[in-house]
N, C-alpha and C. Protein backbone atom coordinates (compact mmCIF):
# COMPACT_ATOMS: atom_id res chain seq x y z
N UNK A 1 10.76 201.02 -10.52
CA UNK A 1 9.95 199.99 -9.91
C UNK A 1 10.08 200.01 -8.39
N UNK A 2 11.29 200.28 -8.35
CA UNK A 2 11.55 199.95 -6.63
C UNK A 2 11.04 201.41 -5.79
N UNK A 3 10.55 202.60 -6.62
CA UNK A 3 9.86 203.62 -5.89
C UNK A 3 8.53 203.60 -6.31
N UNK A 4 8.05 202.67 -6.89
CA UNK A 4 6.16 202.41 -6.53
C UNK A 4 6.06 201.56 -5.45
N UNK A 5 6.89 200.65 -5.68
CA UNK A 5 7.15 199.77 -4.11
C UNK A 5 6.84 200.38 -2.80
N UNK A 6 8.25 201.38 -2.70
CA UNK A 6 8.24 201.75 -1.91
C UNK A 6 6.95 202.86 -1.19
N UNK A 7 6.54 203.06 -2.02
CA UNK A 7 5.24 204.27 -2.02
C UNK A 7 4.17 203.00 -1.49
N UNK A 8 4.04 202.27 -2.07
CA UNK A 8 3.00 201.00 -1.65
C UNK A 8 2.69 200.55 -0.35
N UNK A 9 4.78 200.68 -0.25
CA UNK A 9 4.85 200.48 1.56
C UNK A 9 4.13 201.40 2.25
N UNK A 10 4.62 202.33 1.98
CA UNK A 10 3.72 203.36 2.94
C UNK A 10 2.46 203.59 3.20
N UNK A 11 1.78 203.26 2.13
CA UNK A 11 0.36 203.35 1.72
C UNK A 11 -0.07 202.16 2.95
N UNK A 12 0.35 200.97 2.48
CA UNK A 12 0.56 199.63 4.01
C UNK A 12 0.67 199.95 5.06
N UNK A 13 1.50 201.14 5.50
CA UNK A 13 1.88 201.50 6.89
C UNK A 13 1.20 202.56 7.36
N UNK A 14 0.49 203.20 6.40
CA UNK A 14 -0.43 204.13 6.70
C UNK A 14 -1.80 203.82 6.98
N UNK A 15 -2.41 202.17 6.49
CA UNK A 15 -3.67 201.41 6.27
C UNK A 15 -3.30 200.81 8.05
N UNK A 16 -2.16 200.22 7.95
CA UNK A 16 -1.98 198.93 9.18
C UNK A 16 -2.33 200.35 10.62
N UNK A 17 -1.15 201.68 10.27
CA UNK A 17 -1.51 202.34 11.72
C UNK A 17 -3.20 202.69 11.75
N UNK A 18 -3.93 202.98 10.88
CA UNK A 18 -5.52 203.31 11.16
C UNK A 18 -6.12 202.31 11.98
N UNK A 19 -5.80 201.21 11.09
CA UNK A 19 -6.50 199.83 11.86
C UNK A 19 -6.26 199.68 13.15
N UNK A 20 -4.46 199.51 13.87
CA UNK A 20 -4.38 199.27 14.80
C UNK A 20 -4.84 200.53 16.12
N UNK A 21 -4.92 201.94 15.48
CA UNK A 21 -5.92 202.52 16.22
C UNK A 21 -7.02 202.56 16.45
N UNK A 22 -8.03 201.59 15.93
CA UNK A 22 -9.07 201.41 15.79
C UNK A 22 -9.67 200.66 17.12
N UNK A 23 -10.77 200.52 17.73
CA UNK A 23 -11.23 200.46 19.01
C UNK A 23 -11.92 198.83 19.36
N UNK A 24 -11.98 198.11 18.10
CA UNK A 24 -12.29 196.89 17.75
C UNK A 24 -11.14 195.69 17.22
N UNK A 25 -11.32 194.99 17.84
CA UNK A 25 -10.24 193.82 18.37
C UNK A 25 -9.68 193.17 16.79
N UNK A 26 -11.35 193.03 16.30
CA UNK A 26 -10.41 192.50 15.04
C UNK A 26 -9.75 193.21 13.93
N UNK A 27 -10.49 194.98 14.07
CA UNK A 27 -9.57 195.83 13.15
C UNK A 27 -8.00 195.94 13.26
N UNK A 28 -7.61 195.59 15.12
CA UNK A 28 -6.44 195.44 15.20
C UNK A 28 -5.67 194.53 14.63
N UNK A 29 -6.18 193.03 14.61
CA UNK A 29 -5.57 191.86 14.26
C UNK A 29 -5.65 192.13 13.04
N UNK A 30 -6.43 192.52 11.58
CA UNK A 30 -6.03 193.02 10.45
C UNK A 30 -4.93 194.10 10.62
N UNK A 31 -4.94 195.20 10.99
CA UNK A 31 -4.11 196.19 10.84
C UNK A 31 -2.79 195.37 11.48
N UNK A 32 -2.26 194.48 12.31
CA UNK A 32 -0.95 193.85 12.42
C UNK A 32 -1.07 192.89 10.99
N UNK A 33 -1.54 191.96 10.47
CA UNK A 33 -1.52 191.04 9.13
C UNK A 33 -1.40 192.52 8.08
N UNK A 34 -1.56 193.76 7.90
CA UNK A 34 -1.43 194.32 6.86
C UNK A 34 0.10 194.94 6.93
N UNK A 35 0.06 195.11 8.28
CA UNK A 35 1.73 195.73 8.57
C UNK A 35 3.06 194.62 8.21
N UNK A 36 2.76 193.84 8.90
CA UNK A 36 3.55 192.52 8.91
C UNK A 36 3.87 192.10 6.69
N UNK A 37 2.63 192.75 6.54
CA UNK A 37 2.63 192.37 4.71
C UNK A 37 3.72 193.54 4.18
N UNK A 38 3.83 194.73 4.51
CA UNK A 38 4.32 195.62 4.44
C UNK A 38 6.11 195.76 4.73
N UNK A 39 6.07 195.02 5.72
CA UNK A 39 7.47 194.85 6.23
C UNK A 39 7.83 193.88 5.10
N UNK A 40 7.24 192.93 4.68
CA UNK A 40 7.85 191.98 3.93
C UNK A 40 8.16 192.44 2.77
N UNK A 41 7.22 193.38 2.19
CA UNK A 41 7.62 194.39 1.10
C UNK A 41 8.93 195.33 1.19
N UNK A 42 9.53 195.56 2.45
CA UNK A 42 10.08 196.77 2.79
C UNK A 42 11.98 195.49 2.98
N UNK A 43 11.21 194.24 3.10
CA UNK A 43 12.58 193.16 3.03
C UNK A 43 13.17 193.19 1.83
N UNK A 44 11.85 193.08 1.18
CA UNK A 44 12.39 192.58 -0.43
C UNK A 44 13.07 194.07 -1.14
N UNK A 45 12.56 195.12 -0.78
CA UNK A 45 12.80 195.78 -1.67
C UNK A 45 14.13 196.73 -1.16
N UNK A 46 14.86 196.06 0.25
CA UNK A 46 15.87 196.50 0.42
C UNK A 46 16.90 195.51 0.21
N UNK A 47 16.76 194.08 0.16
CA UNK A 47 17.50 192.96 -0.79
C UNK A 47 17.88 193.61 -2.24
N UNK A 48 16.96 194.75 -3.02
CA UNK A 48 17.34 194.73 -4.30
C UNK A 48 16.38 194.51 -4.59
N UNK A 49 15.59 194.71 -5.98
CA UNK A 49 15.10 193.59 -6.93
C UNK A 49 16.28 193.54 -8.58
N UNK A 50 16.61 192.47 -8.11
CA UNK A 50 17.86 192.37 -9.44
C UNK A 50 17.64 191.21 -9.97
N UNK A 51 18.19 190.75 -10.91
CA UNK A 51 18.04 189.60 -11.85
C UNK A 51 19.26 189.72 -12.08
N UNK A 52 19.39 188.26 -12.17
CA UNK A 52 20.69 187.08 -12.34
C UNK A 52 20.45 185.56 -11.80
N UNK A 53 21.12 185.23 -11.57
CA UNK A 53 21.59 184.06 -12.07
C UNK A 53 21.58 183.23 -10.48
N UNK A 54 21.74 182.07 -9.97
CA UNK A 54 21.45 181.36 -9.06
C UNK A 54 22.67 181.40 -8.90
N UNK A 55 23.08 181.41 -7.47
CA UNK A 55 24.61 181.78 -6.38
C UNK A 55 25.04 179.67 -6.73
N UNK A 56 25.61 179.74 -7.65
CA UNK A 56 26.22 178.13 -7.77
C UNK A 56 27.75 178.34 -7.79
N UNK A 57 28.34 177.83 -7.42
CA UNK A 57 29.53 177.23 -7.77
C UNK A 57 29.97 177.02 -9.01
N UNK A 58 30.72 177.05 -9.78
CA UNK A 58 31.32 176.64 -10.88
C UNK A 58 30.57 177.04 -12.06
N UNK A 59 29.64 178.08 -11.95
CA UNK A 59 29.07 178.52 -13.20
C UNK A 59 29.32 180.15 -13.40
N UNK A 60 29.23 180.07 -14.72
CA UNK A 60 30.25 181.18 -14.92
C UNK A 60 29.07 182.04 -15.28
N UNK A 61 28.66 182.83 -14.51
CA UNK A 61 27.44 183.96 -14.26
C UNK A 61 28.18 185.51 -14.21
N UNK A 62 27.50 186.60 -15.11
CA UNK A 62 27.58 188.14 -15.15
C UNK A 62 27.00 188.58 -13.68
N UNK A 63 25.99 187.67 -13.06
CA UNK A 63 25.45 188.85 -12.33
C UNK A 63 24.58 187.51 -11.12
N UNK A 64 24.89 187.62 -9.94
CA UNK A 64 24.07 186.34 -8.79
C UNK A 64 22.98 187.51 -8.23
N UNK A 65 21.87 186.37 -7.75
CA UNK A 65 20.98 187.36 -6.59
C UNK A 65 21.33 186.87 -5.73
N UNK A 66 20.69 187.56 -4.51
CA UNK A 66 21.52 187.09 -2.72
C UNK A 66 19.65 186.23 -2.52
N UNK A 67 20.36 185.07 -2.24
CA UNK A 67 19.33 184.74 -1.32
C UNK A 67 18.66 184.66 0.35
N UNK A 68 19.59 185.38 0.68
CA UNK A 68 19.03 185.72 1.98
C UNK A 68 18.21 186.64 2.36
N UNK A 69 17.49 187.47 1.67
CA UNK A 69 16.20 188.19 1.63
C UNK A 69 15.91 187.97 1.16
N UNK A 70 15.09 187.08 0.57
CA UNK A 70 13.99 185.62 0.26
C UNK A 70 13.81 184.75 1.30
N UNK A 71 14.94 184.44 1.67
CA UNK A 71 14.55 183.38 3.16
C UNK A 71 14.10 184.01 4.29
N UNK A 72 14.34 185.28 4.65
CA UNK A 72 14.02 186.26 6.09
C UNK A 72 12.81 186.66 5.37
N UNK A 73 12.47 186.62 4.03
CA UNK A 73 10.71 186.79 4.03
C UNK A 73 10.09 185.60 3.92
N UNK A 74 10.19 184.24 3.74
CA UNK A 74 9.83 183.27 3.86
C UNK A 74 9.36 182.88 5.10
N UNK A 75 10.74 183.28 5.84
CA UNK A 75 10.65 183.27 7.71
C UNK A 75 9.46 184.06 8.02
N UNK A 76 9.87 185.64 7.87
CA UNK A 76 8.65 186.63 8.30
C UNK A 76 7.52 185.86 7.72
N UNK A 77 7.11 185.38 6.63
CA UNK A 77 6.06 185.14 6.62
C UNK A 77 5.18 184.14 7.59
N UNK A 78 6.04 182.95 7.68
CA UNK A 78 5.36 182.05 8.58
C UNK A 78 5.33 182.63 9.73
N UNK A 79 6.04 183.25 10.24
CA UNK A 79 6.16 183.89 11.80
C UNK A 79 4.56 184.92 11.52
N UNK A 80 4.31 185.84 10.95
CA UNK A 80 3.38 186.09 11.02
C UNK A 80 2.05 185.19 10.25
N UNK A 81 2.15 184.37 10.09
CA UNK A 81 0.94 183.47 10.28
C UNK A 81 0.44 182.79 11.07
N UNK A 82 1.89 182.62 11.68
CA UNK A 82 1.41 181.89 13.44
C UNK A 82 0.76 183.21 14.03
N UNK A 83 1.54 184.16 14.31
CA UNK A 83 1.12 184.93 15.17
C UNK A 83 -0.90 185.62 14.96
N UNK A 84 -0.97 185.64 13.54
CA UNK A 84 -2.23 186.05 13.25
C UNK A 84 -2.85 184.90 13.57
N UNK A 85 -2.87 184.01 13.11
CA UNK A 85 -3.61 182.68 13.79
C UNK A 85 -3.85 182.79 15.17
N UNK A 86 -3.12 182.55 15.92
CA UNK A 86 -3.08 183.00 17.50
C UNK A 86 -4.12 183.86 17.97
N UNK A 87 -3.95 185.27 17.03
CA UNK A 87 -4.57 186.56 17.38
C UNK A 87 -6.05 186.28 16.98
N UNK A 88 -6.29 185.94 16.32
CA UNK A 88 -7.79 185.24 15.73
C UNK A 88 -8.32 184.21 16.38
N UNK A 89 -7.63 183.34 17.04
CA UNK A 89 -8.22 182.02 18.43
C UNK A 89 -8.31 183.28 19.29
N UNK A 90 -7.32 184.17 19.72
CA UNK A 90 -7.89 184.51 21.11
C UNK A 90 -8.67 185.70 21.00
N UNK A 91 -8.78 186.07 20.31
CA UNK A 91 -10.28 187.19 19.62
C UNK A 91 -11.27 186.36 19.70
N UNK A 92 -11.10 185.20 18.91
CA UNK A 92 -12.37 184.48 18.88
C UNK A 92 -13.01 184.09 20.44
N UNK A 93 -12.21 183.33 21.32
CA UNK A 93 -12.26 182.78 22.81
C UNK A 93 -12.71 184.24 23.54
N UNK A 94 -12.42 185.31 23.10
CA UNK A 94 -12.55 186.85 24.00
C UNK A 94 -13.87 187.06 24.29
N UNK A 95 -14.09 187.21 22.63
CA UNK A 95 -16.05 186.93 21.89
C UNK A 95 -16.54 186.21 22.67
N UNK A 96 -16.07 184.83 22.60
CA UNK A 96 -17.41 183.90 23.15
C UNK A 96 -16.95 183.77 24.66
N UNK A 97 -16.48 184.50 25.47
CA UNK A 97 -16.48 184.47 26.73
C UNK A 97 -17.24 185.96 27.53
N UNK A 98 -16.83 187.00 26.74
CA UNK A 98 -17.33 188.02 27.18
C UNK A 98 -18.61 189.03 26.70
N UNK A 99 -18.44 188.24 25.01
CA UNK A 99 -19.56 188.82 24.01
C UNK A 99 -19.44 190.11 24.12
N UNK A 100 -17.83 190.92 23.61
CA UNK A 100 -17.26 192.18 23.11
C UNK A 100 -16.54 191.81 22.47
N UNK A 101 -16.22 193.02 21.46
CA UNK A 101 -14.96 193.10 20.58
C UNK A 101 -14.66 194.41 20.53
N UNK A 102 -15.66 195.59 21.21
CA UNK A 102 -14.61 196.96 21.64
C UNK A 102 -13.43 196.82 22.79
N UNK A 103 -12.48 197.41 22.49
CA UNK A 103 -11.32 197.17 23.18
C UNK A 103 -11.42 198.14 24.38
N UNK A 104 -11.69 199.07 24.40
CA UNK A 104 -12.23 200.13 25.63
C UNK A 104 -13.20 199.61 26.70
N UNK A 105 -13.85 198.76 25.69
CA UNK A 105 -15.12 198.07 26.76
C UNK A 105 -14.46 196.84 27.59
N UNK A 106 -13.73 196.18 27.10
CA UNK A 106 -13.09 195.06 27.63
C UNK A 106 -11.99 195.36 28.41
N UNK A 107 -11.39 196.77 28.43
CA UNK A 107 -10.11 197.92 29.36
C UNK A 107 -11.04 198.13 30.79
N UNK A 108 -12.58 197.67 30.47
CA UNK A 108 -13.44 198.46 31.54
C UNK A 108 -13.41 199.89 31.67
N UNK A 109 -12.95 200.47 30.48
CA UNK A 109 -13.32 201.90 30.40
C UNK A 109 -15.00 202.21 30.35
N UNK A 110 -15.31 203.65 31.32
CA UNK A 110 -16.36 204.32 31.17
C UNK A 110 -16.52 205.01 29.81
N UNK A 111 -17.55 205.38 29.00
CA UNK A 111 -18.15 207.01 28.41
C UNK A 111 -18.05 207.83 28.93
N UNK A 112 -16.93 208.83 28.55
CA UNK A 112 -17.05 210.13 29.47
C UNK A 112 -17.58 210.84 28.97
C-alpha cells in the first residue's frame, strides 16, 4: 500500500511541476494546491500507515499510532488553504487591474 502511495506522490509532483511551469497565473496557483496535496501524502506516508490503538495511558494496547503526523498534516493543511486563498484574491485583483493572466506579459516580457 505504502508503494502505490508513494508512486501517487510522484505522479502529484510530476502534475504540480508542469503546472507551476506553466505561463498562466492560475495554472500556477493550481500546480502549488496540487503540490502542497502531495506533500501531505508524502507526511502521512512517512508517519507509517499502521493500525493500533489510541496513545492512552493505562490501557493495555499490542500496538499505538503516533499522532504527530496527523497533526503536521492537519497544520499543512490549513497553512495551505490560507496560502491558496491568498493566491486566488491576488490573481483575482491582478485580472481586474491589469486584464492578464500570462505571467511573461505581466514580467513585461517581449516576443522574441
Amino acid at each position: 500500500m505504502e508503494t502505490l502511495i508513494t508512486i501517487l506522490i510522484g505522479v502529484l509532483v510530476t502534475v504540480a511541476v508542469y503546472l507551476l511551469l506553466s505561463r498562466s497565473l492560475i495554472r500556477v496557483i493550481l500546480g502549488s494546491a496540487v503540490l502542497s496535496h502531495a506533500v501531505h501524502l508524502l507526511l502521512m506516508v512517512m508517519g507509517g500507515l499502521k493500525k493500533g490503538s489510541v496513545p492512552l495511558l493505562g490501557e493495555q494496547a499490542e500496538a499505538y499510532t503516533d499522532a504527530l503526523p496527523q497533526a503536521l498534516i492537519l497544520t499543512a493543511i490549513v497553512i495551505s488553504f490560507a496560502v491558496s486563498a491568498f493566491l486566488l484574491v491576488l490573481a483575482y485583483r491582478t485580472y481586474k487591474e491589469t486584464g492578464l493572466d500570462d505571467l511573461h506579459e505581466l514580467r513585461g516580457f517581449t516576443d522574441e
